[in-house]
Protein backbone atom coordinates (compact mmCIF):
# COMPACT_ATOMS: atom_id res chain seq x y z
CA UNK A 1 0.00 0.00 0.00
CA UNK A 2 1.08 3.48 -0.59
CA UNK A 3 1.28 6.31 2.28
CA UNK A 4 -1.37 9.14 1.07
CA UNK A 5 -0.07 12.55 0.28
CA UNK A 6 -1.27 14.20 2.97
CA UNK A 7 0.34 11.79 5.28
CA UNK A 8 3.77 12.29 3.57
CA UNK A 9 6.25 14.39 5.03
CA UNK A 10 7.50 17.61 2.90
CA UNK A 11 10.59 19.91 2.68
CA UNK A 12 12.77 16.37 3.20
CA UNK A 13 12.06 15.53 5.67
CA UNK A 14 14.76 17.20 8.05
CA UNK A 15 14.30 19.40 11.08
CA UNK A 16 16.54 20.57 13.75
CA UNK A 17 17.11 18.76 16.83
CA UNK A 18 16.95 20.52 20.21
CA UNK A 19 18.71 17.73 22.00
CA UNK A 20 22.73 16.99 21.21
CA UNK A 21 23.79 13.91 22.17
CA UNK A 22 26.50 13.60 24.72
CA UNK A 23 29.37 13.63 21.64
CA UNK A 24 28.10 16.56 19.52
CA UNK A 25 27.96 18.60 23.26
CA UNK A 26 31.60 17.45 23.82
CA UNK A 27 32.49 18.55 20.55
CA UNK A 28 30.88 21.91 21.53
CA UNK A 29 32.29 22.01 24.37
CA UNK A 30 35.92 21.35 22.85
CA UNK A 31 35.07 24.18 20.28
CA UNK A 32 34.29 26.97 22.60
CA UNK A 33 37.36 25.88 25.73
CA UNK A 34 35.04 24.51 28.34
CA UNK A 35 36.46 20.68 27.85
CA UNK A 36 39.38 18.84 28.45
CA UNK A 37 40.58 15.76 27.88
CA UNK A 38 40.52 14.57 31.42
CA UNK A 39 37.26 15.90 32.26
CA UNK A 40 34.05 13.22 33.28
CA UNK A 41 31.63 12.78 30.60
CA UNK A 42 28.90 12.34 33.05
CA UNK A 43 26.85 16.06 34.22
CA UNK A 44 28.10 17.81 31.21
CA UNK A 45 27.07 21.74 31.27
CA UNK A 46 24.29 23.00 29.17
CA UNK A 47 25.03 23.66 25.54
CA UNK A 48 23.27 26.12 23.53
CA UNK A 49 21.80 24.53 20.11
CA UNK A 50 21.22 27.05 17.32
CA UNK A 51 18.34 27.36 15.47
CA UNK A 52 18.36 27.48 12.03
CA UNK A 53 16.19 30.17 10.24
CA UNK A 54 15.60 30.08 6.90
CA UNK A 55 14.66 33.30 4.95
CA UNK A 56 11.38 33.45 2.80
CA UNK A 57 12.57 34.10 -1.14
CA UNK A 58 11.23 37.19 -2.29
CA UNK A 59 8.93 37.37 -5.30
CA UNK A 60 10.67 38.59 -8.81
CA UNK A 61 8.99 41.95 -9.55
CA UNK A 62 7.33 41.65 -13.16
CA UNK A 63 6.81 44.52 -16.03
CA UNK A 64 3.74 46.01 -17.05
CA UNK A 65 3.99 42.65 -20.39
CA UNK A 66 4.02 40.35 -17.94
CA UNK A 67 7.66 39.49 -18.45
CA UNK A 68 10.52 39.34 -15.71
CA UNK A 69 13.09 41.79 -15.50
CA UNK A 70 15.81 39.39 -15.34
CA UNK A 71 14.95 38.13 -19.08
């Protein structure tokens, strides 16, 4: 059987996560100073995840023909 289109997920399918998991907040951590090697792994600080926002496209502005300007 096939999954009906309004069941199907658009734009890919990807969204961002708000939860790292314990690796990617090491990494982090490593990035911005707050790690070292010898540090425990267990009751890591919090780790800010960044959103991703993605800017609307704006609509191409069309002559009085009908025709856009780019052409």
């Amino acid at each position: 059987m096939t999954i009906d289109k309004s069941l199907k997920v658009r734009r890919g399918g990807v969204s961002s996560r708000s939860v790292l998991t314990r690796v990617e907040r090491i990494s982090q951590l490593k990035e911005n100073g707050r790690w070292s090697e010898g540090d425990s792994p267990l009751g890591l600080p919090k780790v800010r995840v960044k959103k991703l926002v993605l800017k609307k496209k704006k609509k191409k502005a069309k002559d009085e023909d009908g025709d856009d300007k780019a052409e």
